[in-house]
C-alpha atoms as a PDB file:
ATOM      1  CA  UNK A   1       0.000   0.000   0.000  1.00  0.00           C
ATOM      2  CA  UNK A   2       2.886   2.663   0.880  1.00  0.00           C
ATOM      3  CA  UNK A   3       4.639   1.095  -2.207  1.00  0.00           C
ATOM      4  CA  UNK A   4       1.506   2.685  -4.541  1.00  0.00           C
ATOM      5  CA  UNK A   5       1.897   6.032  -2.766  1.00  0.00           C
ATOM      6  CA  UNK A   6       6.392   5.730  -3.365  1.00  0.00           C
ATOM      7  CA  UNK A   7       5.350   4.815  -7.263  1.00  0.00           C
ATOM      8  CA  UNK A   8       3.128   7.629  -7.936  1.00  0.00           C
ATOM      9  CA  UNK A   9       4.779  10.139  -5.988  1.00  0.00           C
ATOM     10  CA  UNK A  10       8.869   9.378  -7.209  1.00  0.00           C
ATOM     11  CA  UNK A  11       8.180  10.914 -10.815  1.00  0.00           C
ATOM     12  CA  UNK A  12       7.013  14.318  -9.358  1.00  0.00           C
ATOM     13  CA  UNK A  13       9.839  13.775  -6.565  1.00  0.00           C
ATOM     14  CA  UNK A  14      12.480  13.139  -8.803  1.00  0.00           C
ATOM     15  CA  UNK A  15      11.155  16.119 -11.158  1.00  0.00           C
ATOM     16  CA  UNK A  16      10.873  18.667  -8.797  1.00  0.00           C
ATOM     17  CA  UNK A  17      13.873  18.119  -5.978  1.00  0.00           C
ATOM     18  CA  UNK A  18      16.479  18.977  -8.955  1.00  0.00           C
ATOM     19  CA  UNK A  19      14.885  21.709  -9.838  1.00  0.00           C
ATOM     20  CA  UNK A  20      14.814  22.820  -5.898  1.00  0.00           C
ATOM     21  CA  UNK A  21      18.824  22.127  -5.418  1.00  0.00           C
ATOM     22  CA  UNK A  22      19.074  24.014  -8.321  1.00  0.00           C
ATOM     23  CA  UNK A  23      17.456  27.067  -7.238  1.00  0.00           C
ATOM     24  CA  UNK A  24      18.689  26.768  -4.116  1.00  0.00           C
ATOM     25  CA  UNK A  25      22.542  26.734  -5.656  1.00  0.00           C
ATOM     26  CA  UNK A  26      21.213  29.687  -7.645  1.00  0.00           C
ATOM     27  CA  UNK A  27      20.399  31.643  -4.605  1.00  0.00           C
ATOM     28  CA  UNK A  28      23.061  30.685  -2.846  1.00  0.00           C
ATOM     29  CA  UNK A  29      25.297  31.964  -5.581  1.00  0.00           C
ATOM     30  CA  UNK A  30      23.885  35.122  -5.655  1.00  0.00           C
ATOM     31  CA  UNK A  31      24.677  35.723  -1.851  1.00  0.00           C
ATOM     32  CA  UNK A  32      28.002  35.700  -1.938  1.00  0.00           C
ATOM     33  CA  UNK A  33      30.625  37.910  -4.829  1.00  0.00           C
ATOM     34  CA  UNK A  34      32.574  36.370  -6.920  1.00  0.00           C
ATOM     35  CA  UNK A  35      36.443  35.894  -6.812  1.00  0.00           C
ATOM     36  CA  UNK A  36      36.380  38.665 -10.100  1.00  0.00           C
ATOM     37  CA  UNK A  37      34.422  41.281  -7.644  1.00  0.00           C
ATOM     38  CA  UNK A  38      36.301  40.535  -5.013  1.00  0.00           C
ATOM     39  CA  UNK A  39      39.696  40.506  -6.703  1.00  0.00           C
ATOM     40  CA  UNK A  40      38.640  44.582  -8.082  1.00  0.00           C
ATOM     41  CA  UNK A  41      37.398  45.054  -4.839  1.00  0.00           C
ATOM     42  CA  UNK A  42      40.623  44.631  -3.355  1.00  0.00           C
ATOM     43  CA  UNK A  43      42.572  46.345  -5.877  1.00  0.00           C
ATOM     44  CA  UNK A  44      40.177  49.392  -5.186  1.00  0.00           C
ATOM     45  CA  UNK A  45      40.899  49.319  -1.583  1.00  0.00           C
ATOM     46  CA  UNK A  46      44.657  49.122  -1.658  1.00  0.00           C
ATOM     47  CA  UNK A  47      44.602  51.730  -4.572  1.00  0.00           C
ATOM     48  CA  UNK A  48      42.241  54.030  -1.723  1.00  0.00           C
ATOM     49  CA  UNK A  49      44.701  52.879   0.856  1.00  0.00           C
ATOM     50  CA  UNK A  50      47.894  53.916  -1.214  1.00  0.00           C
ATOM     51  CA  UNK A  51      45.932  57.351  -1.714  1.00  0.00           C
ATOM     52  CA  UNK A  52      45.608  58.110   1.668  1.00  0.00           C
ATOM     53  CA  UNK A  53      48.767  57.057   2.702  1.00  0.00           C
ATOM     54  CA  UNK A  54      50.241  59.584   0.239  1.00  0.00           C
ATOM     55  CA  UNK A  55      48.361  62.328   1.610  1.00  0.00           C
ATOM     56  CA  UNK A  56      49.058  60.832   5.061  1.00  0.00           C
ATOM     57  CA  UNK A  57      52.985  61.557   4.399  1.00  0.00           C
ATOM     58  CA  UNK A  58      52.257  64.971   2.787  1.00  0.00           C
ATOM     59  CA  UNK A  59      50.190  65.921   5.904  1.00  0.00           C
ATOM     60  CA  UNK A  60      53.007  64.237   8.466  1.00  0.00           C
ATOM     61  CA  UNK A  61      55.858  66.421   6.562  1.00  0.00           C
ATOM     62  CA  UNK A  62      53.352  69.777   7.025  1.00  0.00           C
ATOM     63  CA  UNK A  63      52.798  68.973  10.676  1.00  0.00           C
ATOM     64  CA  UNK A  64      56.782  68.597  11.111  1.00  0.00           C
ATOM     65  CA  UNK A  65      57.493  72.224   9.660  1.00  0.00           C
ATOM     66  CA  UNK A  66      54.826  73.476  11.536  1.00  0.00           C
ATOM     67  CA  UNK A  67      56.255  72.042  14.586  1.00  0.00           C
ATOM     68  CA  UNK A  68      59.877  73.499  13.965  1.00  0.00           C
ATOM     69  CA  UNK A  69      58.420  76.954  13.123  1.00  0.00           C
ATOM     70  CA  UNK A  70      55.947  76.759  16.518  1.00  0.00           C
ATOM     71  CA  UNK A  71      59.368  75.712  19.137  1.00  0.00           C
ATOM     72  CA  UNK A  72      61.760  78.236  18.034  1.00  0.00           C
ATOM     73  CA  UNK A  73      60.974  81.236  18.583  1.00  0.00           C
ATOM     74  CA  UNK A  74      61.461  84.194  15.926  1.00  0.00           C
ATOM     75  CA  UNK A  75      64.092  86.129  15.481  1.00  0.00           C
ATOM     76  CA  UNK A  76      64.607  90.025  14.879  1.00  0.00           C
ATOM     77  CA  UNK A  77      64.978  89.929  11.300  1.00  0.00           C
ATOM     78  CA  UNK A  78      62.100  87.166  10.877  1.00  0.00           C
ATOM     79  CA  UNK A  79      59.736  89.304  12.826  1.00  0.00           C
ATOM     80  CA  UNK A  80      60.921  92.571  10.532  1.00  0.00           C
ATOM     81  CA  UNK A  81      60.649  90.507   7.560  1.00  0.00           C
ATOM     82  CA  UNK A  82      56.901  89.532   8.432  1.00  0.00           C
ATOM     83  CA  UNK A  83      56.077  93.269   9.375  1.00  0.00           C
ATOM     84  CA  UNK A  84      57.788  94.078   6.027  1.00  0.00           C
ATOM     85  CA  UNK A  85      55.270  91.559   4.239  1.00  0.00           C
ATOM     86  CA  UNK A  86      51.940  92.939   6.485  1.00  0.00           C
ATOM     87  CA  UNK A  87      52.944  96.474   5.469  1.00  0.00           C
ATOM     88  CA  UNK A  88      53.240  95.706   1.597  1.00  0.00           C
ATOM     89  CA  UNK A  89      50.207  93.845   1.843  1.00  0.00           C
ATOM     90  CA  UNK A  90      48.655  97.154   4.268  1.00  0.00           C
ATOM     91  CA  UNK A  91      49.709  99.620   1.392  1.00  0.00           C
ATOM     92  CA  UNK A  92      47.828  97.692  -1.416  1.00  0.00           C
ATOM     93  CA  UNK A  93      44.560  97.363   0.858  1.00  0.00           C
ATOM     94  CA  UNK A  94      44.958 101.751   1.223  1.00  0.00           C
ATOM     95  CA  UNK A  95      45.620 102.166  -2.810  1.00  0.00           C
ATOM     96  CA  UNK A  96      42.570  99.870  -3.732  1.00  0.00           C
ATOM     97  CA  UNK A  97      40.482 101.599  -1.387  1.00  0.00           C
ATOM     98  CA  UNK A  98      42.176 105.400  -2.470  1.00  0.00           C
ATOM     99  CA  UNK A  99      41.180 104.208  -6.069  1.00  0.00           C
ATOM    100  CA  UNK A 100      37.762 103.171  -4.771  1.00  0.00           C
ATOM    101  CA  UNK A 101      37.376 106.523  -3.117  1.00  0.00           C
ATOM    102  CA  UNK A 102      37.691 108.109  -6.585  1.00  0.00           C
ATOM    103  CA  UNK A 103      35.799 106.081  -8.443  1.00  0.00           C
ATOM    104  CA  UNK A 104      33.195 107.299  -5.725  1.00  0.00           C
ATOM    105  CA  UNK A 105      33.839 110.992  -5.900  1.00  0.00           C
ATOM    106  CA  UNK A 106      33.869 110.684  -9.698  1.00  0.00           C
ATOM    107  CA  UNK A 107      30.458 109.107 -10.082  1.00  0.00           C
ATOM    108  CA  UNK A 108      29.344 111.354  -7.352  1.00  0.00           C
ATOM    109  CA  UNK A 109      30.271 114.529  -9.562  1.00  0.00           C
ATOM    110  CA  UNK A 110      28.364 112.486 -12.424  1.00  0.00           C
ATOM    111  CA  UNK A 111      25.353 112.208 -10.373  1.00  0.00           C
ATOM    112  CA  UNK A 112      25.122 116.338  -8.628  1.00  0.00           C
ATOM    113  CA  UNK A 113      25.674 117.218 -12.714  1.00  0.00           C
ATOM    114  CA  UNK A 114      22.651 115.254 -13.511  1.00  0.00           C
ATOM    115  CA  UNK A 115      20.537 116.321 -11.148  1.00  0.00           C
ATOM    116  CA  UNK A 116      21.522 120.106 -11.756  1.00  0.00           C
ATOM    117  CA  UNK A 117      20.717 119.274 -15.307  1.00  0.00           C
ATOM    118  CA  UNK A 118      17.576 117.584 -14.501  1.00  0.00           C
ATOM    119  CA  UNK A 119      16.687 120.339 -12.218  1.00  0.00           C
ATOM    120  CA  UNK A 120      17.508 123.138 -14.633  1.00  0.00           C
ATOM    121  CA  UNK A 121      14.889 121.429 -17.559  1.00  0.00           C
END
């Protein structure tokens, strides 16, 4: 009696558990990358990693100079030359705002001879 029940249900049991290992292999394939992904993967990271590293050095050498510049303190003519520097710098500031001033009192004249103008029609 079980024997009928084996017979008829084998075809459809021999049919359909393939087909489920199958899909399950599928599925399970899809989970995890591949050894191409995670090959360029790793490329990409030690690529990022040599990147940073590079910047790392760049940023190690800055913090060095900075640190010899901030223990010794300055000297006479270091000081004069950065007053010399602020002063230059100073004197530009004044001659772009002299030539800003002009450009003011020029446009100002435009403006009273207009009006006078206006006025006078």
């Amino acid at each position: 009696m079980w024997m009928e029940y084996v017979r008829v249900i084998w075809p459809i049991a021999s049919t359909l558990t393939p087909l489920l290992i199958a899909t399950g292999l599928f599925w399970l394939r899809n989970q995890f990358a591949l050894k191409t992904e995670l090959a360029a993967l790793a490329t990409e990271v030690a690529r990022q990693n040599a990147v940073q590293d590079k910047e790392l050095a760049g940023h190690e050498t800055r913090i060095l100079i900075l640190e010899k510049e901030c223990a010794a303190p300055p000297t006479r003519n270091a000081l004069n030359d950065r007053l010399a520097q602020v002063s230059e710098r100073l004197g530009k500031v004044e001659r772009g705002v002299e030539g800003v001033v002009d450009q003011l009192g020029t446009q100002n004249e435009y403006l009273r001879a207009l009006l006078t103008e206006g006025v006078k029609r």
